[in-house]
C-alpha atoms as a PDB file:
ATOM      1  CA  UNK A   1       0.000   0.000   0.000  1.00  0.00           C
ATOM      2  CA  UNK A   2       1.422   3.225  -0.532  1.00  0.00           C
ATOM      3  CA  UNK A   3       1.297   6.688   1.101  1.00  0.00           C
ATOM      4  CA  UNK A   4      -1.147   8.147  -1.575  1.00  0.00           C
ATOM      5  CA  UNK A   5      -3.400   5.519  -0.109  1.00  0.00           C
ATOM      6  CA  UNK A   6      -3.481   6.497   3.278  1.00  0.00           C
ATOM      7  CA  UNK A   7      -4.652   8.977   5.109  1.00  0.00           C
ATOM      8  CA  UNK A   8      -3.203  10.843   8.553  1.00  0.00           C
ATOM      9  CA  UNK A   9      -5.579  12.700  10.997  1.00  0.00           C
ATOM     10  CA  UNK A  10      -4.178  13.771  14.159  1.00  0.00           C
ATOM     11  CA  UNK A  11      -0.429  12.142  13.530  1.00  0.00           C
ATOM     12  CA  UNK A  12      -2.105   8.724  12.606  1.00  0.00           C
ATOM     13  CA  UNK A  13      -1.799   6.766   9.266  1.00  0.00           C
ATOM     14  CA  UNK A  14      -5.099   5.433   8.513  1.00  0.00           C
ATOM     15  CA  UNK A  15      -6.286   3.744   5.044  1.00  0.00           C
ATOM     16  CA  UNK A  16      -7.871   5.425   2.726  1.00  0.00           C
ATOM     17  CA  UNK A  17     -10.406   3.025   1.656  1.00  0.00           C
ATOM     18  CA  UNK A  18     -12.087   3.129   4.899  1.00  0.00           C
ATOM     19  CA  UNK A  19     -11.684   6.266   5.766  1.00  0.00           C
ATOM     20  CA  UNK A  20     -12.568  10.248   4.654  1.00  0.00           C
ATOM     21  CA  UNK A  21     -11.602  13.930   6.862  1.00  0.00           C
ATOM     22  CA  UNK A  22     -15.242  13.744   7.186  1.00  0.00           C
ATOM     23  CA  UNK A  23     -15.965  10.334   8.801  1.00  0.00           C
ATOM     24  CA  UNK A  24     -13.078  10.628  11.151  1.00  0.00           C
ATOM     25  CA  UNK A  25     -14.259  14.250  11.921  1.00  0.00           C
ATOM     26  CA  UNK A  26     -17.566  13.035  13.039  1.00  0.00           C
ATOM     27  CA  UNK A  27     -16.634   9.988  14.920  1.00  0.00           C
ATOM     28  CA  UNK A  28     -14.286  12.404  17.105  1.00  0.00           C
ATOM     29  CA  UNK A  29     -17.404  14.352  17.361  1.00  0.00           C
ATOM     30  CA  UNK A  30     -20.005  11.951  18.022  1.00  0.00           C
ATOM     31  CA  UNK A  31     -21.875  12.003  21.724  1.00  0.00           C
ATOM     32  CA  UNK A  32     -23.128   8.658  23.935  1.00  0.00           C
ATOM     33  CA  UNK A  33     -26.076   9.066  25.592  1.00  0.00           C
ATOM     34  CA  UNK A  34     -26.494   7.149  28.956  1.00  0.00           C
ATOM     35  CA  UNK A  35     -29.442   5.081  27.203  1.00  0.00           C
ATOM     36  CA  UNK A  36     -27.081   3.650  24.027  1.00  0.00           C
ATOM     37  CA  UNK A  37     -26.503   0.389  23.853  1.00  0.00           C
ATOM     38  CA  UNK A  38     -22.703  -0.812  22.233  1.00  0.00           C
ATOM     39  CA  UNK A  39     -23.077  -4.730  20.743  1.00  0.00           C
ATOM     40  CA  UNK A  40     -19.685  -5.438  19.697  1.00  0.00           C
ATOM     41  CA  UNK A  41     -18.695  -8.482  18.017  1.00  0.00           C
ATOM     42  CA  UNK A  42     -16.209 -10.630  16.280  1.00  0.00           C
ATOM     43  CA  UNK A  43     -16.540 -10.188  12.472  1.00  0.00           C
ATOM     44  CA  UNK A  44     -19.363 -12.927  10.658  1.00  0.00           C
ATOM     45  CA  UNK A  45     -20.491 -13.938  14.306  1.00  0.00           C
ATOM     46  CA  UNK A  46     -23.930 -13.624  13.828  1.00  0.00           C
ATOM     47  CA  UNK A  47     -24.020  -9.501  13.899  1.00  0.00           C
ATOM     48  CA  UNK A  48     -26.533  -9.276  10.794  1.00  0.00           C
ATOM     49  CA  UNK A  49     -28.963 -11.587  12.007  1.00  0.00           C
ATOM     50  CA  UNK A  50     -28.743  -9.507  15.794  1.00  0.00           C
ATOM     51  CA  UNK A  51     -29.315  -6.049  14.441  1.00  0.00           C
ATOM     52  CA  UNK A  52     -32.475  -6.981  11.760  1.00  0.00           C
ATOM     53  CA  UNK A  53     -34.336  -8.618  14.873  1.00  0.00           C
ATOM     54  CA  UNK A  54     -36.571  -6.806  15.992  1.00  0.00           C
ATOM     55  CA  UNK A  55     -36.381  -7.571  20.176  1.00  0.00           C
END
């Protein structure tokens, strides 16, 4: 991969593909609420089938 590829934000190397100015802006940005829930997983553990049931 080369540097043209990457992006840095705040000293940090970060790839391209996944990231934008924008997205990182906003995720340094973004407020929790005491309510929100965090389910965190291992990738292709079952995630999908977790979020598009309706509890």
């Amino acid at each position: 991969m080369s540097i043209s590829e990457n992006i840095q934000y705040h000293g940090i190397l970060l790839p391209a593909v996944a990231h934008t100015k924008e997205s990182l802006e906003y995720a340094e940005n973004f407020s929790v609420k005491d309510s929100d829930v965090f389910v965190v997983t291992y990738p292709k553990s079952g995630e999908f089938v977790l979020k598009n049931n309706e509890v």
